[in-house]
PDB file of N, CA and C in Angstrom:
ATOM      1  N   UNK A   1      59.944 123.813  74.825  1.00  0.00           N
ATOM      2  CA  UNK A   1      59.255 124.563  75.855  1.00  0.00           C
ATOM      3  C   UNK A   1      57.793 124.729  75.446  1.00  0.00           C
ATOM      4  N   UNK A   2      56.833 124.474  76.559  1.00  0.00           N
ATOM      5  CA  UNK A   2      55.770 124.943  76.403  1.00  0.00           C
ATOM      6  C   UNK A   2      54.655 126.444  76.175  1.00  0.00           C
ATOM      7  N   UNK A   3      53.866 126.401  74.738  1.00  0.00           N
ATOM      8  CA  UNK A   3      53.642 127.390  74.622  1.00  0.00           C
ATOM      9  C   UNK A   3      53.283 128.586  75.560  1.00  0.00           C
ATOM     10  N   UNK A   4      52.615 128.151  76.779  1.00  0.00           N
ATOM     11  CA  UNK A   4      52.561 128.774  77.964  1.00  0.00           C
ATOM     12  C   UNK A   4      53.357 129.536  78.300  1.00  0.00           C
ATOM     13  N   UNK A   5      54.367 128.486  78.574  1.00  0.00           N
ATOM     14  CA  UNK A   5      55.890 128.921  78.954  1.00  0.00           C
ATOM     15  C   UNK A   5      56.112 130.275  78.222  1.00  0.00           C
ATOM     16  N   UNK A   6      56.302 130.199  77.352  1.00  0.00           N
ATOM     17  CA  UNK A   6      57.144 130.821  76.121  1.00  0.00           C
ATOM     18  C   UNK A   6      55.939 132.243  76.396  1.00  0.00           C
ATOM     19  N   UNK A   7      55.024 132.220  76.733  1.00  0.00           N
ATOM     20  CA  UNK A   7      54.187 133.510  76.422  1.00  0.00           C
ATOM     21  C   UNK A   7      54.361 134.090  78.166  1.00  0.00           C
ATOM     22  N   UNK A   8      54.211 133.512  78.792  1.00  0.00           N
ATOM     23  CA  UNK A   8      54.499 134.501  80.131  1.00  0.00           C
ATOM     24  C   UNK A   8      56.389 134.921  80.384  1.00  0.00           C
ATOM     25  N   UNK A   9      56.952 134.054  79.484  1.00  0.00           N
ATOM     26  CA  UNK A   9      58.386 134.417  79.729  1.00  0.00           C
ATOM     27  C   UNK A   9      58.350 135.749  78.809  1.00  0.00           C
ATOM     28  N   UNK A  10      58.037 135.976  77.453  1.00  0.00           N
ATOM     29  CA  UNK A  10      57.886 137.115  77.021  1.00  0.00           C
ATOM     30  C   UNK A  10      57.150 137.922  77.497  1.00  0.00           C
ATOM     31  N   UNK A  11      56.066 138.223  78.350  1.00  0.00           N
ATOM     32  CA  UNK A  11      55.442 139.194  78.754  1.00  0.00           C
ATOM     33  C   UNK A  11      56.270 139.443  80.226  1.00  0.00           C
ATOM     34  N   UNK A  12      56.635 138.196  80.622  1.00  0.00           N
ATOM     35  CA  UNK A  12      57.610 139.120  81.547  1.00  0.00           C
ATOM     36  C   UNK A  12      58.607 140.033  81.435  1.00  0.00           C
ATOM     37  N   UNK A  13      59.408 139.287  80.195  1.00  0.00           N
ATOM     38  CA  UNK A  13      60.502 140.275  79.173  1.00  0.00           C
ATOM     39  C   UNK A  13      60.098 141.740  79.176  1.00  0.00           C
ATOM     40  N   UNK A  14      59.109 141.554  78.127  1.00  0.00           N
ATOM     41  CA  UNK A  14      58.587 143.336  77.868  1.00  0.00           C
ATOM     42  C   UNK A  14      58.536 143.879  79.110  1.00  0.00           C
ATOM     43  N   UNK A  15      57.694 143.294  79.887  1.00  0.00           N
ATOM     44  CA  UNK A  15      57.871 144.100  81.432  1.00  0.00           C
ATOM     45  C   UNK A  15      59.322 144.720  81.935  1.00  0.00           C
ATOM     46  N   UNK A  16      60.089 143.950  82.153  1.00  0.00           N
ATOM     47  CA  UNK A  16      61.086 144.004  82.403  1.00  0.00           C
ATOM     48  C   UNK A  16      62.126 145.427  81.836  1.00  0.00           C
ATOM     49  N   UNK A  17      62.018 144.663  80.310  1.00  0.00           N
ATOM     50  CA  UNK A  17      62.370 145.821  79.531  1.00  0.00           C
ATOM     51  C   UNK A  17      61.973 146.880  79.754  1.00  0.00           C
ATOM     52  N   UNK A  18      60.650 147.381  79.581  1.00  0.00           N
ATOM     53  CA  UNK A  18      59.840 148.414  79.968  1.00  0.00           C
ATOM     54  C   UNK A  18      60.641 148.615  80.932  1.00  0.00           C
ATOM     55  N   UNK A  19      60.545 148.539  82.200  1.00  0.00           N
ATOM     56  CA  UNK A  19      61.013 149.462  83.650  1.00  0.00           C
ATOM     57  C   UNK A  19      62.070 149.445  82.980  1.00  0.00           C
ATOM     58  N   UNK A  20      63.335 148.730  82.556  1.00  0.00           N
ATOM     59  CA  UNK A  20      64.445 149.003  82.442  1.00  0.00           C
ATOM     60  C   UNK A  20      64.980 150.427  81.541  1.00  0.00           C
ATOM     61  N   UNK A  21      64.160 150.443  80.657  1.00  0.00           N
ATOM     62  CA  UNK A  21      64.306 151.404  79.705  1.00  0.00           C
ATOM     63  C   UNK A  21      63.911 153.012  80.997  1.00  0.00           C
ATOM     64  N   UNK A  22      62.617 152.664  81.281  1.00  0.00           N
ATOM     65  CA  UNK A  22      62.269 153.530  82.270  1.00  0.00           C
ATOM     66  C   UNK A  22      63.201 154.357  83.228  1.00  0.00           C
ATOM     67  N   UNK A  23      63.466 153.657  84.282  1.00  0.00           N
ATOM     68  CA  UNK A  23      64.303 153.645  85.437  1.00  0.00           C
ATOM     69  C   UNK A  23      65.632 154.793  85.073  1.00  0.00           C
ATOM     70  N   UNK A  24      66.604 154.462  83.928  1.00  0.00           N
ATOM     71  CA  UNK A  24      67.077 155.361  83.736  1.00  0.00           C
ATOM     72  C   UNK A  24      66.977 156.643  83.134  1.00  0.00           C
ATOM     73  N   UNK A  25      66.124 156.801  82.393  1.00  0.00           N
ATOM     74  CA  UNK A  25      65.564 158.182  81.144  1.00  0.00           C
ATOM     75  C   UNK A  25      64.859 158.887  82.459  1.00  0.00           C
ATOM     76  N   UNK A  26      63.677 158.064  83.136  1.00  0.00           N
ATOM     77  CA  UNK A  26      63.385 159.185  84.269  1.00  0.00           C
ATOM     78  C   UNK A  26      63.509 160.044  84.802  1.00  0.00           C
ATOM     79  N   UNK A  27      65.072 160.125  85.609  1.00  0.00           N
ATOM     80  CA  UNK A  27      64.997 161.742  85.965  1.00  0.00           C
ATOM     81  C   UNK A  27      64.900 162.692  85.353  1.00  0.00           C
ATOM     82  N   UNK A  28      65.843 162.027  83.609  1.00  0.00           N
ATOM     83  CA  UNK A  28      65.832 163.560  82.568  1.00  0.00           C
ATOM     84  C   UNK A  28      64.815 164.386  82.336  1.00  0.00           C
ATOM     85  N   UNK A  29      64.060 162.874  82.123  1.00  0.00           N
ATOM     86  CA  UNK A  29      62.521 162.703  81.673  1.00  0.00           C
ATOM     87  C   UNK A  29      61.528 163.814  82.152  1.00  0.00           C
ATOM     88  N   UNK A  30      61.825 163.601  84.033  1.00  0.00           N
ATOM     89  CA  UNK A  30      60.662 164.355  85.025  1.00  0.00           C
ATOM     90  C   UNK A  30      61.600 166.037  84.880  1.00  0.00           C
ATOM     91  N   UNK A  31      62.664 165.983  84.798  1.00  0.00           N
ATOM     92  CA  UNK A  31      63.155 166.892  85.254  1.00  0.00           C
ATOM     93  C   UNK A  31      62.771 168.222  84.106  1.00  0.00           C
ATOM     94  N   UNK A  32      62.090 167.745  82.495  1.00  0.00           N
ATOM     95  CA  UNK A  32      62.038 168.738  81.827  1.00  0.00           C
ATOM     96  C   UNK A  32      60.678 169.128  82.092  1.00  0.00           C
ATOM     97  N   UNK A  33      59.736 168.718  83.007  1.00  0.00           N
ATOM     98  CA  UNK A  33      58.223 169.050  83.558  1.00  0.00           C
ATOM     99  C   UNK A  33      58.683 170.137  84.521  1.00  0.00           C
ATOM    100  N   UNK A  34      59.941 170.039  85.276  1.00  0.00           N
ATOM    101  CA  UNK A  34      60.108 171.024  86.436  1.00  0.00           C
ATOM    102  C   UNK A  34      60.179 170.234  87.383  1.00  0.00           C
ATOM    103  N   UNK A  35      60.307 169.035  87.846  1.00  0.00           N
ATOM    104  CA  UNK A  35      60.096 168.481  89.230  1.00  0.00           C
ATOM    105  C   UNK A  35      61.572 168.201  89.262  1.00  0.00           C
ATOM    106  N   UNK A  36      61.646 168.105  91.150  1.00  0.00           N
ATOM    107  CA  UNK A  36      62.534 168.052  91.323  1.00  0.00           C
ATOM    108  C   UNK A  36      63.336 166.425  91.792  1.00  0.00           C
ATOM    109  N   UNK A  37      64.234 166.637  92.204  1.00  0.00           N
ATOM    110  CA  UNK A  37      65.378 165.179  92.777  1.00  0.00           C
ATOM    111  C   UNK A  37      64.438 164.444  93.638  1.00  0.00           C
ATOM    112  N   UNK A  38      64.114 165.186  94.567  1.00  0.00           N
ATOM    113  CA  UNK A  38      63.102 165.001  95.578  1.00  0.00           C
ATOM    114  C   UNK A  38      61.455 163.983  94.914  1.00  0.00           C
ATOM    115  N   UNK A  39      61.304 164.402  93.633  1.00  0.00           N
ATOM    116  CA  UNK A  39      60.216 163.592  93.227  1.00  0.00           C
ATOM    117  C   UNK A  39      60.078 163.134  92.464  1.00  0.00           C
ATOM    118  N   UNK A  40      61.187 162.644  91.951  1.00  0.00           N
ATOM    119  CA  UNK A  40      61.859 161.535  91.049  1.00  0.00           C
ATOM    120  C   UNK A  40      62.147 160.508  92.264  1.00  0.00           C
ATOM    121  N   UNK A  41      62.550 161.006  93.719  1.00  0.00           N
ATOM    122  CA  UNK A  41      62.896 159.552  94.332  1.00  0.00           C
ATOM    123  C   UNK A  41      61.220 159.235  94.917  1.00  0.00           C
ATOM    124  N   UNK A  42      60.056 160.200  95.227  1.00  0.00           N
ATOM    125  CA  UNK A  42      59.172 159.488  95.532  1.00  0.00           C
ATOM    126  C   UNK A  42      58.415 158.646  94.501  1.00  0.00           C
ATOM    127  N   UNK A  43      58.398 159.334  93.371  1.00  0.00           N
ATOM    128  CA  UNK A  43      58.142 158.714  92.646  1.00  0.00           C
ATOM    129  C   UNK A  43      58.113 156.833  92.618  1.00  0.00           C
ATOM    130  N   UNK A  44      60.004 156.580  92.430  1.00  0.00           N
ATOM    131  CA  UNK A  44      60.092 155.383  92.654  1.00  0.00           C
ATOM    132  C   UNK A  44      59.703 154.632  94.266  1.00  0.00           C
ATOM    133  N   UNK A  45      60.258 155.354  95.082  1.00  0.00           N
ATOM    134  CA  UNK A  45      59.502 154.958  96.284  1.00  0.00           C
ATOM    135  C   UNK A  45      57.665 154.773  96.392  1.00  0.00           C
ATOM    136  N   UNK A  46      57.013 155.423  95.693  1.00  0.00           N
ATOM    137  CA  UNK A  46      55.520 155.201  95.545  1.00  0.00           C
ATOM    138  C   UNK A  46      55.185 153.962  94.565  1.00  0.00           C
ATOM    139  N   UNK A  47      56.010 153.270  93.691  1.00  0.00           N
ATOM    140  CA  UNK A  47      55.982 152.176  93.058  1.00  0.00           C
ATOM    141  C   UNK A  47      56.630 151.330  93.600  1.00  0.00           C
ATOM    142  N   UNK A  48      57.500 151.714  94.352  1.00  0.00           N
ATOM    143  CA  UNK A  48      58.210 150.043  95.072  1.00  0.00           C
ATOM    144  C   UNK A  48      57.141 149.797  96.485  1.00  0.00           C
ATOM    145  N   UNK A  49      56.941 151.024  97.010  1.00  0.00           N
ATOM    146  CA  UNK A  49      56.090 150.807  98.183  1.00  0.00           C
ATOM    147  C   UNK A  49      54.688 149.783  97.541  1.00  0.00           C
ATOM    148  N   UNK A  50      54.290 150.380  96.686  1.00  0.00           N
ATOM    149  CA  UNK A  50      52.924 149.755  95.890  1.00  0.00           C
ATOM    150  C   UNK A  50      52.771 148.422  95.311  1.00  0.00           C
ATOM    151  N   UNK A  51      53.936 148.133  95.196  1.00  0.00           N
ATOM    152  CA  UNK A  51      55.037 146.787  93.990  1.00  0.00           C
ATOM    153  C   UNK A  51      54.821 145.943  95.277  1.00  0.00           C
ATOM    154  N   UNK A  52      55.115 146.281  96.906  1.00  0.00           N
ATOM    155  CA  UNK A  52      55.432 145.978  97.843  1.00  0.00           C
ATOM    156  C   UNK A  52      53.932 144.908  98.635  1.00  0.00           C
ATOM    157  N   UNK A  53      53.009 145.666  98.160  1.00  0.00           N
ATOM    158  CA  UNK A  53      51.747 145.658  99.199  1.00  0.00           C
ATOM    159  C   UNK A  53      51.163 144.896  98.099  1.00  0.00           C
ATOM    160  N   UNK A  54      50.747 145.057  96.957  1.00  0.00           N
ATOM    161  CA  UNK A  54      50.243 144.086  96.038  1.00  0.00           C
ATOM    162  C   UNK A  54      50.833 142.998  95.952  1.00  0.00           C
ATOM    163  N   UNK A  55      51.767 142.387  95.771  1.00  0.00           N
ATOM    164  CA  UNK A  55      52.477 140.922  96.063  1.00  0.00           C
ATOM    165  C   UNK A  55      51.411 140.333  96.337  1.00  0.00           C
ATOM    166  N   UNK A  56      51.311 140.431  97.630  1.00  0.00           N
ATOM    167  CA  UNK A  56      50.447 139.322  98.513  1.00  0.00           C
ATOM    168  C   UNK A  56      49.297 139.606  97.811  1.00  0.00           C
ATOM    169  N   UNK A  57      48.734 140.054  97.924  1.00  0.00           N
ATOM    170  CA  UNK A  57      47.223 140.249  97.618  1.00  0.00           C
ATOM    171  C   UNK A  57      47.182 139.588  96.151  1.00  0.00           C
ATOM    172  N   UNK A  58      47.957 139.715  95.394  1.00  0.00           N
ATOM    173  CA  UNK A  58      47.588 139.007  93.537  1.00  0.00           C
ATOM    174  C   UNK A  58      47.816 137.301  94.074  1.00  0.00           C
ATOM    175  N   UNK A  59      49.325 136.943  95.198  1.00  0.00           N
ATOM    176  CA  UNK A  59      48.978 135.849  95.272  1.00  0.00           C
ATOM    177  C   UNK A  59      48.341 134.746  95.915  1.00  0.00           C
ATOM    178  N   UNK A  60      46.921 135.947  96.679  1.00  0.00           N
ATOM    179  CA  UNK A  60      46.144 135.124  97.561  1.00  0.00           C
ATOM    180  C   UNK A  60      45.205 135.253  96.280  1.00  0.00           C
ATOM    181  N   UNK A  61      44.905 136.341  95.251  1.00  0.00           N
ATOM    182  CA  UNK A  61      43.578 136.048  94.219  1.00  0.00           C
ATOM    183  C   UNK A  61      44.622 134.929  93.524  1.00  0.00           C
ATOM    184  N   UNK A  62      45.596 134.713  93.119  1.00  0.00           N
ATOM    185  CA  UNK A  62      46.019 133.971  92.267  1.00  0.00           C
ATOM    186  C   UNK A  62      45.700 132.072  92.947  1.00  0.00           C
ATOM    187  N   UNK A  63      45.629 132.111  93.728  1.00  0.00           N
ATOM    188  CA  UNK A  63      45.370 131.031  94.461  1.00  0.00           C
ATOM    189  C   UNK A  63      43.685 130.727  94.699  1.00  0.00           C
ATOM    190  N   UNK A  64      43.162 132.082  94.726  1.00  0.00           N
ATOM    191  CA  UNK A  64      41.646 131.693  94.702  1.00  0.00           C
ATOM    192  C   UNK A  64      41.008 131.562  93.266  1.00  0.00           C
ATOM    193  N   UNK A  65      41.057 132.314  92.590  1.00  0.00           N
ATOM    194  CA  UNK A  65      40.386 132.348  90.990  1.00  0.00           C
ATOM    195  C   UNK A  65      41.129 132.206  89.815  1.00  0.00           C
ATOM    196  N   UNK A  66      42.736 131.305  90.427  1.00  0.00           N
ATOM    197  CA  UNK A  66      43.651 130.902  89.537  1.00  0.00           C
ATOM    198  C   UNK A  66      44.758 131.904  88.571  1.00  0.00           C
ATOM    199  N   UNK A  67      45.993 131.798  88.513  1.00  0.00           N
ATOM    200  CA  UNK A  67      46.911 132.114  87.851  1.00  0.00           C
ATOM    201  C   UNK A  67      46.759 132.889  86.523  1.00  0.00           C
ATOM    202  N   UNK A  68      46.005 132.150  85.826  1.00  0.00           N
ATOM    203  CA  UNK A  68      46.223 132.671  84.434  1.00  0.00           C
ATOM    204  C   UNK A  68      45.301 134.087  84.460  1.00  0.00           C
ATOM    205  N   UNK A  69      43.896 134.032  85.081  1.00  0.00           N
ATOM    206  CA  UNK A  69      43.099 135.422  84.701  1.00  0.00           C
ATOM    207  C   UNK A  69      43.868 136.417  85.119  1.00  0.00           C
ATOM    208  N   UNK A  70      44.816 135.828  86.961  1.00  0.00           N
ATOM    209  CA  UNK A  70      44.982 137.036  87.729  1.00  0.00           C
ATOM    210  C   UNK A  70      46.730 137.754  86.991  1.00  0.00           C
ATOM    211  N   UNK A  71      47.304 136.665  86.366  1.00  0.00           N
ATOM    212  CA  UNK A  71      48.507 137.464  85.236  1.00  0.00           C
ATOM    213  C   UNK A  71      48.091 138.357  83.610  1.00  0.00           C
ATOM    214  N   UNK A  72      46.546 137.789  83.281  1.00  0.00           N
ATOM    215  CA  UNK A  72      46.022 138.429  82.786  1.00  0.00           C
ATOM    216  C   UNK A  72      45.759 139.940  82.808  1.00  0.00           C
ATOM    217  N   UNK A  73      44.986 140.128  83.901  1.00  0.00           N
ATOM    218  CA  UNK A  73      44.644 141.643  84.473  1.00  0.00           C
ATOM    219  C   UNK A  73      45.845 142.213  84.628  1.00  0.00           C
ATOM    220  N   UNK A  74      46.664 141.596  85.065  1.00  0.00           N
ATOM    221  CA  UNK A  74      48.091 142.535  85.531  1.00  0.00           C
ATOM    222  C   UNK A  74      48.720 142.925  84.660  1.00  0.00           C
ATOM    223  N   UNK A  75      48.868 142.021  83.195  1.00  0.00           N
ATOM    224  CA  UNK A  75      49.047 142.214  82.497  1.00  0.00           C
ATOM    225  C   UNK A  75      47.787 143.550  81.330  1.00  0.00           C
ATOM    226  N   UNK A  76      47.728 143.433  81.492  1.00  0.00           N
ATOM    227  CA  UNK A  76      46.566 144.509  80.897  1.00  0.00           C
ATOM    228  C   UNK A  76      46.568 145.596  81.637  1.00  0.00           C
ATOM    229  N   UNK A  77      46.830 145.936  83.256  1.00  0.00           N
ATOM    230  CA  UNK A  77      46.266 146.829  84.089  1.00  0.00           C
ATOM    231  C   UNK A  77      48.117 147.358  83.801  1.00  0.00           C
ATOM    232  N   UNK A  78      49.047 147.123  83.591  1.00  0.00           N
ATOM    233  CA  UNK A  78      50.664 147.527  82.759  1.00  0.00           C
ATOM    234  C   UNK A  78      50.860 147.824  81.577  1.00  0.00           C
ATOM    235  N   UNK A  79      49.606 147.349  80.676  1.00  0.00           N
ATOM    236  CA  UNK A  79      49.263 147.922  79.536  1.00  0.00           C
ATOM    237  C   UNK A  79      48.561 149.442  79.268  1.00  0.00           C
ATOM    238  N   UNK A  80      47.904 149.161  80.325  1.00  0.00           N
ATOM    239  CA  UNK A  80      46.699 150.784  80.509  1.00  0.00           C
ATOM    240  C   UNK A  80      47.310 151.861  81.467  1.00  0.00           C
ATOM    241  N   UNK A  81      48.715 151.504  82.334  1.00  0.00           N
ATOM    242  CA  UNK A  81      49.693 152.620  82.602  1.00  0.00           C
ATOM    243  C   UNK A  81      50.265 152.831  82.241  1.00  0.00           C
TER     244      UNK A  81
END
């Protein structure tokens, strides 16, 4: 496999991982701040809605100023949240 390969398949991994680990610890997580059921589900609803609307848009820049910068930033801009 190509080194390429091999480096966006792992950064997808960690990603992956990441939410996965996430997704479940969450409610405990929010719930010792005080928030409630109610904003633990917007929560995820404000990231899938968001997850939703960016799609397109990374793969019309990904098509204009190419693949690698625009998995770059994304990658970095998942680093800095």
């Amino acid at each position: 496999m190509k080194k390429e390969k091999i480096i966006v398949l792992l950064s997808v991994l960690t990603d992956v991982i990441g939410f996965g680990i996430v997704i479940p610890i969450l409610p405990f997580y929010v719930t010792e701040f005080g928030a409630s059921a109610v904003m633990v589900t917007l929560l995820f609803a404000v990231f899938s809605f968001f997850s939703f609307l960016s799609a397109p848009l990374l793969g019309a820049w990904s098509d204009r100023i190419g693949r690698r910068p625009v998995f770059l930033i994304s990658v970095a801009s998942t680093a800095i949240g």
